[in-house]
C-alpha atoms as a PDB file:
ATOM      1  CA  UNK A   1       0.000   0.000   0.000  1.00  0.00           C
ATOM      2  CA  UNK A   2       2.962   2.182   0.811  1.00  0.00           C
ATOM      3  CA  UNK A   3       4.381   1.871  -2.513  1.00  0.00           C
ATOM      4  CA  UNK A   4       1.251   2.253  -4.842  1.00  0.00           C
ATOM      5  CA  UNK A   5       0.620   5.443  -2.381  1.00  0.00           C
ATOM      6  CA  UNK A   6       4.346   6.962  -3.073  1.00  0.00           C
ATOM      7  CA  UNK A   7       3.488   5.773  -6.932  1.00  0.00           C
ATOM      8  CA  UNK A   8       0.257   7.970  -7.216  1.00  0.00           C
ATOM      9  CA  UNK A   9       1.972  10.715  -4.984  1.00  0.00           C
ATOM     10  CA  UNK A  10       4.458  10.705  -8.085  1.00  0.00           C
ATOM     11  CA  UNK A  11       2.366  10.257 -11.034  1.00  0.00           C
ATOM     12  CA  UNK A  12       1.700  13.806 -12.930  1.00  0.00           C
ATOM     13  CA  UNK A  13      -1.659  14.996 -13.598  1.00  0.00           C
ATOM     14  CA  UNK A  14      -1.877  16.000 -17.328  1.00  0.00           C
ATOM     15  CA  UNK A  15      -5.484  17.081 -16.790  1.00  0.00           C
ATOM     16  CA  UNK A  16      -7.149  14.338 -19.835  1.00  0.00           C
ATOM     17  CA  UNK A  17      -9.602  11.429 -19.222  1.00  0.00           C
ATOM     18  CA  UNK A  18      -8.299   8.662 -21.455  1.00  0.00           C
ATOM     19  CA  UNK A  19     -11.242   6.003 -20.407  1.00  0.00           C
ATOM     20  CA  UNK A  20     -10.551   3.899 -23.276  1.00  0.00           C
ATOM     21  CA  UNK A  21      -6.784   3.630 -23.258  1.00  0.00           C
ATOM     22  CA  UNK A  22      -7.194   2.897 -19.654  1.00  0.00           C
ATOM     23  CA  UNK A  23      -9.490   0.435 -19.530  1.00  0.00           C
ATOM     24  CA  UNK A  24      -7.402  -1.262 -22.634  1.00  0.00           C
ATOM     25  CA  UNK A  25      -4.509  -1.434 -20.774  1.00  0.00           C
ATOM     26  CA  UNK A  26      -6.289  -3.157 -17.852  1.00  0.00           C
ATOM     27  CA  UNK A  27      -8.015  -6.055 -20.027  1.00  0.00           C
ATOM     28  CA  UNK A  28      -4.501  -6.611 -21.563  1.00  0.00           C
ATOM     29  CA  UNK A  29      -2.400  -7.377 -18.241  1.00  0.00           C
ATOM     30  CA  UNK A  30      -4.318 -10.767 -18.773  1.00  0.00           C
ATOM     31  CA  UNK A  31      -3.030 -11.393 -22.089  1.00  0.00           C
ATOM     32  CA  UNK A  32      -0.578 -14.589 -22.657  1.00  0.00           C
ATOM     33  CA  UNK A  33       2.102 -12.843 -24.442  1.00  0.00           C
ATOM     34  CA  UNK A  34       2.247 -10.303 -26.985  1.00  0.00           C
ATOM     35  CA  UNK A  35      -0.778 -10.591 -29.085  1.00  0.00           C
ATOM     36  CA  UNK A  36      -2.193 -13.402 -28.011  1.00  0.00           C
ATOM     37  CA  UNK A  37      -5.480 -13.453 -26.084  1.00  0.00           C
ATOM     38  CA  UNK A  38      -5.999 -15.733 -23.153  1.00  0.00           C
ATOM     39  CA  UNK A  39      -8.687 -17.887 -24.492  1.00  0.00           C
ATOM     40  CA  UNK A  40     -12.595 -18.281 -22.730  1.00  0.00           C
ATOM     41  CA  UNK A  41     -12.269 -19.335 -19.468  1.00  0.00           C
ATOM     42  CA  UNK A  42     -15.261 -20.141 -17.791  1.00  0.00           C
ATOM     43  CA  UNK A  43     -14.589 -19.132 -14.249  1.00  0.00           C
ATOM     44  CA  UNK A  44     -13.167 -15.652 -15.591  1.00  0.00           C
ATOM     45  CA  UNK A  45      -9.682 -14.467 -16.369  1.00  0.00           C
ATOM     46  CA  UNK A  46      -7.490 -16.258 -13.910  1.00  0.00           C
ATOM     47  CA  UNK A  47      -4.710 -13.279 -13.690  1.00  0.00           C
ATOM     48  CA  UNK A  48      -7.505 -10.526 -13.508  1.00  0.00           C
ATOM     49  CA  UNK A  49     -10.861 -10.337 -12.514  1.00  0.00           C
ATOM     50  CA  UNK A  50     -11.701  -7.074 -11.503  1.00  0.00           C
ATOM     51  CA  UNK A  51     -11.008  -3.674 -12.748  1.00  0.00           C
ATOM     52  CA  UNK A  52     -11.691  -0.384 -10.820  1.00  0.00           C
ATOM     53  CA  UNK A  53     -12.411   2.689 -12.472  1.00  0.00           C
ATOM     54  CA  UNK A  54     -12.042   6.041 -10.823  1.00  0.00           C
ATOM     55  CA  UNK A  55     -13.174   8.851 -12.886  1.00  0.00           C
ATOM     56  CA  UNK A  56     -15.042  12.035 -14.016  1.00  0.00           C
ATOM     57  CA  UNK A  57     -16.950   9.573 -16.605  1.00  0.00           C
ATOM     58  CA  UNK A  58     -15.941  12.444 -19.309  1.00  0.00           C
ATOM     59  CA  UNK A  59     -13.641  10.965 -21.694  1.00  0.00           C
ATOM     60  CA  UNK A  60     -11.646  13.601 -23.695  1.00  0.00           C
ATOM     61  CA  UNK A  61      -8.546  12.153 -25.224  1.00  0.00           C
ATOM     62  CA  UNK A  62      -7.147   8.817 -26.408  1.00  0.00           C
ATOM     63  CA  UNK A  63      -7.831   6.349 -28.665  1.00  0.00           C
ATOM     64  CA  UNK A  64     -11.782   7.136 -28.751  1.00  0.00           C
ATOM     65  CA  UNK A  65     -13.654   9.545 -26.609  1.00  0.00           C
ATOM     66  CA  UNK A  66     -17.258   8.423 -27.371  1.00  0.00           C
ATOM     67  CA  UNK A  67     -18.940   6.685 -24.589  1.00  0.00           C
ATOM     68  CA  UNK A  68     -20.915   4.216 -26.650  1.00  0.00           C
ATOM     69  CA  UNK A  69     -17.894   2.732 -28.344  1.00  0.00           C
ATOM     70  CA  UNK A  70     -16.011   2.770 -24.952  1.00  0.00           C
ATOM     71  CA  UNK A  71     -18.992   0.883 -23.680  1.00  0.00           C
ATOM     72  CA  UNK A  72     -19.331  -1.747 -26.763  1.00  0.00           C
ATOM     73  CA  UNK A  73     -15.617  -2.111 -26.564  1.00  0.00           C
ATOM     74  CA  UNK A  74     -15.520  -3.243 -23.135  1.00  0.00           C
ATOM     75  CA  UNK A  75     -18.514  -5.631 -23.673  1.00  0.00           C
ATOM     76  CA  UNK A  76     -16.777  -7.051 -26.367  1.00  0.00           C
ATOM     77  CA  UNK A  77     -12.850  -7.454 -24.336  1.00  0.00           C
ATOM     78  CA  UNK A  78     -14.866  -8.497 -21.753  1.00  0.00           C
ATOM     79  CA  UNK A  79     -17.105 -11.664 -23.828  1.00  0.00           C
ATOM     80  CA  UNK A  80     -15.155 -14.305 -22.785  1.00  0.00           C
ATOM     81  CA  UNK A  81     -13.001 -12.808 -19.592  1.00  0.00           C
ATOM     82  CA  UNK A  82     -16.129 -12.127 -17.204  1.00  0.00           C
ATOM     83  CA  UNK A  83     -13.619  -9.308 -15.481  1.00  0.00           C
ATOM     84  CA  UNK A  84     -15.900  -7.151 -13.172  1.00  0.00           C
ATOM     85  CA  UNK A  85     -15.427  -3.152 -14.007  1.00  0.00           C
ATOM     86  CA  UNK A  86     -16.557  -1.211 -10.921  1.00  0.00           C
ATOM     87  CA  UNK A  87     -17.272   2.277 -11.235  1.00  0.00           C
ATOM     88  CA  UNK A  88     -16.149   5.215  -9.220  1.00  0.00           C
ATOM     89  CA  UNK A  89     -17.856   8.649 -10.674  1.00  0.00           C
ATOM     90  CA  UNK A  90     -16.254  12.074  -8.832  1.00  0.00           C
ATOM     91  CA  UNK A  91     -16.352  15.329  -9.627  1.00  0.00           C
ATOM     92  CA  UNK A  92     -18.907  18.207  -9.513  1.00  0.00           C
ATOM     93  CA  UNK A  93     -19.810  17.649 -13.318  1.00  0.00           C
ATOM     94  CA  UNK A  94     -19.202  13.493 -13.623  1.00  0.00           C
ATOM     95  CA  UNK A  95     -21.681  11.514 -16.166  1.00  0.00           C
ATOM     96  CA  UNK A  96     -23.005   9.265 -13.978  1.00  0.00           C
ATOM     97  CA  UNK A  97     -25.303   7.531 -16.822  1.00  0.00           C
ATOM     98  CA  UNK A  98     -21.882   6.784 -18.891  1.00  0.00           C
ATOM     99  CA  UNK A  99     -20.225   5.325 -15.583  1.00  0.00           C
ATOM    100  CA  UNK A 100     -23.218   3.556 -14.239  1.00  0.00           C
ATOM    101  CA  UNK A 101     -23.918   1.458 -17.830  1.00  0.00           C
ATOM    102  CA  UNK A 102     -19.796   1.058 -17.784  1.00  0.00           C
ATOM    103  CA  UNK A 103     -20.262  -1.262 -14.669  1.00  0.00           C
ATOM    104  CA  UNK A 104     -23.540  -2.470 -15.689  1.00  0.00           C
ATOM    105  CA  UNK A 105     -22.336  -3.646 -18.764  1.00  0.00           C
ATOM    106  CA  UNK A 106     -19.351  -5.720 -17.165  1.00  0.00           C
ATOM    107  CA  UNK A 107     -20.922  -6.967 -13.634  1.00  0.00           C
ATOM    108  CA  UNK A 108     -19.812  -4.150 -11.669  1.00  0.00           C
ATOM    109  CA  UNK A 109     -21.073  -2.058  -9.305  1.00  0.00           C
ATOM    110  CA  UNK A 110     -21.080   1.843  -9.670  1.00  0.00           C
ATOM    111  CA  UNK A 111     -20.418   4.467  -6.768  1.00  0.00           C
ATOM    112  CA  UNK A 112     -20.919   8.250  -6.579  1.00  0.00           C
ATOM    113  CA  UNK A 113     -18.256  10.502  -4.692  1.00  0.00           C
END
């Protein structure tokens, strides 16, 4: 805990929400090496099973910064892994419907700061 605390404490804010490139990232630390897909488990992904997302819910750079195609592509990385994304919506001006379907859409549970 010390460490991921002194991590964060480091990390620069550059002041984007990059919801897509984030949640990519997190859906591959399962992959088998580079490229390859693990393939449909039916217990889940056995390296990760839940992702956490803390966030305005206002996506405005990356790889895509539409909601719906955040949302399909997660339902569609997430077909055959079963990896819970739980929601975490903050901010004064957070889109609580985009957040809210996020973890609907992959078995999660959303919360409100």
């Amino acid at each position: 805990r010390k460490n991921a605390l002194k991590f964060i404490d480091k990390a620069p804010v550059v002041g984007g929400t990059a919801t897509y490139d984030a949640l990519e990232s997190a859906f591959d630390l399962g992959d088998v090496g580079k490229g390859r897909k693990r393939g449909a488990d039916p217990e889940g992904d056995s390296q990760v099973d839940t992702i956490i997302l803390l966030s305005d819910g206002r996506p405005s750079v990356g790889r895509t910064i539409n909601p719906g195609a955040i949302r399909a592509a997660v339902r569609e990385w997430n077909r055959a892994r079963r990896i819970a994304v739980h929601t975490v919506a903050f901010g004064k001006d957070a889109d609580h419907d985009f957040m809210r379907g996020l973890a609907e859409d992959a078995g999660g549970t959303f919360v409100s700061k």
